[in-house]
N, C-alpha and C. Protein backbone atom coordinates (compact mmCIF):
# COMPACT_ATOMS: atom_id res chain seq x y z
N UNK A 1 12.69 -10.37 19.38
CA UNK A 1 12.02 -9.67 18.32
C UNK A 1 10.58 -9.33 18.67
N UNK A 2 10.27 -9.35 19.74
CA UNK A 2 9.25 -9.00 20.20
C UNK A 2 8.46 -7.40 19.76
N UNK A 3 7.18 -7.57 19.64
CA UNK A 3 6.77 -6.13 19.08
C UNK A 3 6.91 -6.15 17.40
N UNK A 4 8.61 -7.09 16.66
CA UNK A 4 8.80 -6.76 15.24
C UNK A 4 7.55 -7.50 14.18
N UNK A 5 6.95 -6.56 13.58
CA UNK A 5 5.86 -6.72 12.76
C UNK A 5 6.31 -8.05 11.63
N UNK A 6 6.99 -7.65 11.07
CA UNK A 6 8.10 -8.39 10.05
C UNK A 6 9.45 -8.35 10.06
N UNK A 7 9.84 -9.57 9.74
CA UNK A 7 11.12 -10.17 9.38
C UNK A 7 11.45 -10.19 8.42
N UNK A 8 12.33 -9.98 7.09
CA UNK A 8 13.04 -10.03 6.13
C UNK A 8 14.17 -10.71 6.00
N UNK A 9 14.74 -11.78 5.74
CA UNK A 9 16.17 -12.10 5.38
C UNK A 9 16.43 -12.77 4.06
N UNK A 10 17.32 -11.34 3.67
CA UNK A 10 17.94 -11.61 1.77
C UNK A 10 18.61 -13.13 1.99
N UNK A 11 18.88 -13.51 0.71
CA UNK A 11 19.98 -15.01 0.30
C UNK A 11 19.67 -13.70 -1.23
N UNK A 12 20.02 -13.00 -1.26
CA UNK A 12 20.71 -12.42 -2.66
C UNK A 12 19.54 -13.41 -3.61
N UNK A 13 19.94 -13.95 -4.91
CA UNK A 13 19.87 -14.33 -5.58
C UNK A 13 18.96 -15.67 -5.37
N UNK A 14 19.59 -16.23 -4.54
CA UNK A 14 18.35 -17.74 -3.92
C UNK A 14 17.11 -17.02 -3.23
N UNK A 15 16.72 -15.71 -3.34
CA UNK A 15 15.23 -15.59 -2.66
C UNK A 15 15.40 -14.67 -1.24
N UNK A 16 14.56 -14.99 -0.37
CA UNK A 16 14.34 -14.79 0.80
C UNK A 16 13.83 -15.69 1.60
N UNK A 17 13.90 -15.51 3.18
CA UNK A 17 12.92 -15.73 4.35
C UNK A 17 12.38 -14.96 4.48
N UNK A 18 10.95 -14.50 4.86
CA UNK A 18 10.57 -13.79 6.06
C UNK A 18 9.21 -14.13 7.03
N UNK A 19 9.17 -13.47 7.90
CA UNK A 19 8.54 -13.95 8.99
C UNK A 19 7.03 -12.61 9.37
N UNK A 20 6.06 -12.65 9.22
CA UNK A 20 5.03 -12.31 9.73
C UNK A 20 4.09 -12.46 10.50
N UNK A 21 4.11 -11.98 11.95
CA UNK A 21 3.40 -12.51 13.27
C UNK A 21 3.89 -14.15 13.02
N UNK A 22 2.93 -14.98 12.97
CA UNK A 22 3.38 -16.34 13.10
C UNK A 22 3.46 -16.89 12.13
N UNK A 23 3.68 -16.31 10.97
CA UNK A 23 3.57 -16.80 9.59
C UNK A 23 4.96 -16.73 9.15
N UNK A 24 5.67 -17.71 8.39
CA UNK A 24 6.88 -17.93 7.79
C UNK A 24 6.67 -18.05 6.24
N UNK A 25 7.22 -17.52 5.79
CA UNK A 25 7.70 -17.84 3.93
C UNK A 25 8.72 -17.55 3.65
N UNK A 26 8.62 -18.34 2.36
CA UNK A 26 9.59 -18.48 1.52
C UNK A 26 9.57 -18.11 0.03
N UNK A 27 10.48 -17.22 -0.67
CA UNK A 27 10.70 -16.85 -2.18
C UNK A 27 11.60 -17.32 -2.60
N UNK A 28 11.04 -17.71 -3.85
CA UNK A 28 11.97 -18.24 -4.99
C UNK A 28 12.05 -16.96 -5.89
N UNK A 29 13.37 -16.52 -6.19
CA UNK A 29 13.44 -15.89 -7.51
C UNK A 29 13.30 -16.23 -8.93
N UNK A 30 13.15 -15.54 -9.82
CA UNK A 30 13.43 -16.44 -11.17
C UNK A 30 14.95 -15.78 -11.49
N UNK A 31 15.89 -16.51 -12.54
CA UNK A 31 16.67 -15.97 -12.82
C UNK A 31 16.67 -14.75 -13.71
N UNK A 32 17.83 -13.73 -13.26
CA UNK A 32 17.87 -12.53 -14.35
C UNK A 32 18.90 -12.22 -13.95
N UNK A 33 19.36 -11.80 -15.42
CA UNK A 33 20.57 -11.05 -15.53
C UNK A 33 20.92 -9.95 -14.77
N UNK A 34 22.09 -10.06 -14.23
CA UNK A 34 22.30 -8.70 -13.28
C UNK A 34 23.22 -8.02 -14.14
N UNK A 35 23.12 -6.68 -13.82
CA UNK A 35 23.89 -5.38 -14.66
C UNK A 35 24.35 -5.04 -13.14
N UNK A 36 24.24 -4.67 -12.13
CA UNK A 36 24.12 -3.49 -11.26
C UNK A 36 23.76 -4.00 -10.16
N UNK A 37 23.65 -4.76 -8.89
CA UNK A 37 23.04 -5.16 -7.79
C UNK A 37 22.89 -4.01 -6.82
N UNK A 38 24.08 -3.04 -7.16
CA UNK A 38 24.00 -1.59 -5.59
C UNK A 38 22.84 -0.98 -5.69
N UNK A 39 22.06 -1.03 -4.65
CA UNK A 39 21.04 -0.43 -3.99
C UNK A 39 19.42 -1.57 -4.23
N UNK A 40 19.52 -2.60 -4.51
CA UNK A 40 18.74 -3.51 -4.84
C UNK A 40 18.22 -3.98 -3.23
N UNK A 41 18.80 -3.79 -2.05
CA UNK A 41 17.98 -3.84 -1.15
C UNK A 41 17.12 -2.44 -0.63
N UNK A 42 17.73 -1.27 -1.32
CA UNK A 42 16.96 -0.32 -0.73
C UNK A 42 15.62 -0.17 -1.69
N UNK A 43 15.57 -0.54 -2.90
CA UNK A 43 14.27 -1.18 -3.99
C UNK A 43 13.71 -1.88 -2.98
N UNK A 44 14.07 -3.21 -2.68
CA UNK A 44 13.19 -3.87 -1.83
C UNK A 44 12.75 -3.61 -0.47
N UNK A 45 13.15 -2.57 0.04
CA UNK A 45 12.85 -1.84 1.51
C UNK A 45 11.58 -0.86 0.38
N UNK A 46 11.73 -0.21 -0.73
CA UNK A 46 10.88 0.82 -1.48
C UNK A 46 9.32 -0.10 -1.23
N UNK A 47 9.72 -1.31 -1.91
CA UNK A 47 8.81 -2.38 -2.30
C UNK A 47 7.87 -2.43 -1.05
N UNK A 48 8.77 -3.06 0.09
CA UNK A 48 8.20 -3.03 1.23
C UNK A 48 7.17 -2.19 1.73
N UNK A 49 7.83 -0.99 1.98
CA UNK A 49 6.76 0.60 2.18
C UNK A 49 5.78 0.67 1.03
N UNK A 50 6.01 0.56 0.49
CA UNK A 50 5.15 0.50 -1.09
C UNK A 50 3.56 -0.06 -0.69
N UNK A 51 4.38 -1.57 -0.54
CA UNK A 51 2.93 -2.00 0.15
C UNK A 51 2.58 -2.04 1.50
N UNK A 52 3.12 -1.99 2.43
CA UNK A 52 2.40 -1.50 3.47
C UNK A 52 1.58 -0.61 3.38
N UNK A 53 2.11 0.87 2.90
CA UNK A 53 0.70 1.97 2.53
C UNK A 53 -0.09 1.47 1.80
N UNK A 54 -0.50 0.26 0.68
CA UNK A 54 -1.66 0.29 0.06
C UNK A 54 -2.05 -0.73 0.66
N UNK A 55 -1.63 -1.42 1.82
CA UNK A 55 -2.33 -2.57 2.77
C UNK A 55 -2.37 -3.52 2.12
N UNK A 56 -1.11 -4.15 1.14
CA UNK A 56 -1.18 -5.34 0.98
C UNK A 56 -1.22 -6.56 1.76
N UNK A 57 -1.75 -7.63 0.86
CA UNK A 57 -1.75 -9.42 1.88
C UNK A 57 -0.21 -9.25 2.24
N UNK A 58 0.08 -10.31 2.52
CA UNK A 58 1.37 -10.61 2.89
C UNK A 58 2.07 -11.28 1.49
N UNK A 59 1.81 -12.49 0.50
CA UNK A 59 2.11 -12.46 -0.82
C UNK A 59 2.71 -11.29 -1.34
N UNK A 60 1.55 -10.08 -1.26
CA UNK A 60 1.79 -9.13 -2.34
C UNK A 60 2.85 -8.06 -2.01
N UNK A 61 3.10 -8.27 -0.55
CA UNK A 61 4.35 -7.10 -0.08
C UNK A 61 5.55 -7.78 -0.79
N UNK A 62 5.40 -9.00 -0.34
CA UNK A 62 7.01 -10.09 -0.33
C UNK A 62 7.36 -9.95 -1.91
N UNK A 63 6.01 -10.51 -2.93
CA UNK A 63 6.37 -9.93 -4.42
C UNK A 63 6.85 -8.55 -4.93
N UNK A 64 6.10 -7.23 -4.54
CA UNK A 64 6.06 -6.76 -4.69
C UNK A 64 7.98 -5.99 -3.98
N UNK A 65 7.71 -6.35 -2.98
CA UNK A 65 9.63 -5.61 -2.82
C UNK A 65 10.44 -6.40 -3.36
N UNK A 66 10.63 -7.91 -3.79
CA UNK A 66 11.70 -8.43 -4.43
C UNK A 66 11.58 -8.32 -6.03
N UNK A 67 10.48 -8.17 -6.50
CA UNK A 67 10.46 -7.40 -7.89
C UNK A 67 10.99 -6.39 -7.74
N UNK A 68 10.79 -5.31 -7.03
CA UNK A 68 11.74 -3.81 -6.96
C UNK A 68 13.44 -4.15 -7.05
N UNK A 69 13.67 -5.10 -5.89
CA UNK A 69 15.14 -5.25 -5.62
C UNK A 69 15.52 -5.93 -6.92
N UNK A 70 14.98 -6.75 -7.62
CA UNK A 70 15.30 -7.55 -8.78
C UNK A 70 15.72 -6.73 -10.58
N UNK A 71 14.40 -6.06 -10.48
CA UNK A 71 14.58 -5.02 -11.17
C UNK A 71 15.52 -3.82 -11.27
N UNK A 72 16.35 -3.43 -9.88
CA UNK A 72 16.82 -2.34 -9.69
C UNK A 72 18.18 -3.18 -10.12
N UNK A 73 18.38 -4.50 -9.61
CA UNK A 73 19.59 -5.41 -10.21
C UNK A 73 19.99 -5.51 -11.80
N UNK A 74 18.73 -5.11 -12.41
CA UNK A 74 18.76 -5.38 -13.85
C UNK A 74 19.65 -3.89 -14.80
N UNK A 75 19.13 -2.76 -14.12
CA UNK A 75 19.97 -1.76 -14.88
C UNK A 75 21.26 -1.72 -14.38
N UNK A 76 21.26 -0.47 -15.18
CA UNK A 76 22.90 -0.30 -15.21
C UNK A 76 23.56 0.97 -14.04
N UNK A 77 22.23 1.81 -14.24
CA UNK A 77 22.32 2.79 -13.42
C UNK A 77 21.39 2.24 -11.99
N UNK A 78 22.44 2.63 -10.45
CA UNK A 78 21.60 2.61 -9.98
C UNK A 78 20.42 3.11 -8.76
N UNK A 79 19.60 2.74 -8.27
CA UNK A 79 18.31 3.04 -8.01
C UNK A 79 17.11 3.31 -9.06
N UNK A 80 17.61 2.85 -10.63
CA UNK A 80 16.44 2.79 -11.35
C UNK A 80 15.90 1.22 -11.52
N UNK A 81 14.56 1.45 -11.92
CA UNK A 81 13.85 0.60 -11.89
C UNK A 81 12.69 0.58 -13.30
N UNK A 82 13.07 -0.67 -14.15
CA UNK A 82 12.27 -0.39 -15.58
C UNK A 82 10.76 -1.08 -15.13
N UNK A 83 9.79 -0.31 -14.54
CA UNK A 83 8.58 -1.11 -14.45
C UNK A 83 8.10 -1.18 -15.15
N UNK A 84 8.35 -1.55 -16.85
CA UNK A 84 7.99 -2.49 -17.59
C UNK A 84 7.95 -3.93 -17.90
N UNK A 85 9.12 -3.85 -16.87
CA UNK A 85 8.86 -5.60 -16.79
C UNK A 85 8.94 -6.02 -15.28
N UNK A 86 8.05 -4.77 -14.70
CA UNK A 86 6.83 -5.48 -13.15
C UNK A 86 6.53 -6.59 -13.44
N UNK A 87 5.29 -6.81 -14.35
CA UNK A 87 4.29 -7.51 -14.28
C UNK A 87 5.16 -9.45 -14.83
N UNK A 88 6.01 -9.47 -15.39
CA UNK A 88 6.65 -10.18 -15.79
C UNK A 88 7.19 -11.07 -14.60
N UNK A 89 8.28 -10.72 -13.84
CA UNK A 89 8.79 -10.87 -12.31
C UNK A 89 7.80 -11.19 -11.61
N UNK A 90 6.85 -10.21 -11.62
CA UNK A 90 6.02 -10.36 -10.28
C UNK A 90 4.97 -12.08 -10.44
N UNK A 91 4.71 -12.10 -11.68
CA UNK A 91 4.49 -13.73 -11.94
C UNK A 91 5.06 -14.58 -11.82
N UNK A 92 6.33 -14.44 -11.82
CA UNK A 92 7.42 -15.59 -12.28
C UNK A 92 7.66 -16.11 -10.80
N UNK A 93 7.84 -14.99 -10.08
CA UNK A 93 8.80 -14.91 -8.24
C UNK A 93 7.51 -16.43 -7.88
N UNK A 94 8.03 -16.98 -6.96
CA UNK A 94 7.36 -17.71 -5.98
C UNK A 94 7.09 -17.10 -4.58
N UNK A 95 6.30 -17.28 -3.74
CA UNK A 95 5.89 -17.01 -2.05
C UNK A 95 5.31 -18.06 -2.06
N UNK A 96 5.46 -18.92 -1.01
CA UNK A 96 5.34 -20.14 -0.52
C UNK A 96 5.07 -20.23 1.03
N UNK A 97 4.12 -20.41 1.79
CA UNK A 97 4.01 -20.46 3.12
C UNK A 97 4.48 -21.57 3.91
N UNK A 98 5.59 -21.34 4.20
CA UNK A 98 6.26 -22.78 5.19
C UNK A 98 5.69 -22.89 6.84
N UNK A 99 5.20 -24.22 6.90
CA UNK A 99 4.49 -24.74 8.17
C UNK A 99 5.95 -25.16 8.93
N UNK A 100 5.36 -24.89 10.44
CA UNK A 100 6.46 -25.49 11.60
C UNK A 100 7.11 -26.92 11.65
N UNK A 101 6.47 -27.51 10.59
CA UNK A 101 6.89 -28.47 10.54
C UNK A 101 7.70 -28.89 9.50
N UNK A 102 7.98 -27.83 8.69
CA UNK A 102 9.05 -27.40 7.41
C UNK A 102 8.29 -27.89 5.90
N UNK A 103 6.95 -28.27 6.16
CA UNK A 103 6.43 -28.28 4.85
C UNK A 103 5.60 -27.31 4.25
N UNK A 104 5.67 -26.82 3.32
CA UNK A 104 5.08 -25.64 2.48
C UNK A 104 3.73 -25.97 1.92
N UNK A 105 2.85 -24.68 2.26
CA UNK A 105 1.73 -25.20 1.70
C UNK A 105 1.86 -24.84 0.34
């Protein structure tokens, strides 16, 4: 993986991994009702690009695309996304920085 900026790996519903230069984390989701899961990773690829162009930390990408994918899970139709309840998710989610030694700061 040499050269790869970031790492991403879904667990659906239990969160994510991902990996930045030498930095590892971890997300917790909160629970929500799913209507719709199809296309809830391409929300979180949206999320992703999203923040890269406005140069987010690393926190705010990882929140910021699994709120998309979470949200896009919630309707019925899909690739929509009710960002009315952004700000809701985006509090709730966890990012957690896991050390090499498997403890989280």
């Amino acid at each position: 993986f040499e050269g790869i900026e970031w790492i991403i790996i879904s667990l659906g519903a239990q969160g994510a991994f991902a990996k930045h230069h030498n930095r590892f984390y971890r997300v917790s989701l909160p629970k929500i009702k799913v209507a719709n899961p199809v296309g809830s990773g391409d929300a979180t690829v949206a999320g992703i690009a999203w923040a890269l162009a406005e140069g987010d930390d690393d926190e705010t990408l990882l929140r910021k695309a699994n709120v998309l994918g979470m949200l896009n899970a919630q309707e019925s139709k899909t690739g929509h996304v009710n960002m009315a309840h952004f700000d809701k998710l985006y509090q709730e989610l966890q990012v957690r920085e896991v050390t090499h030694d498997n403890n989280s700061k």
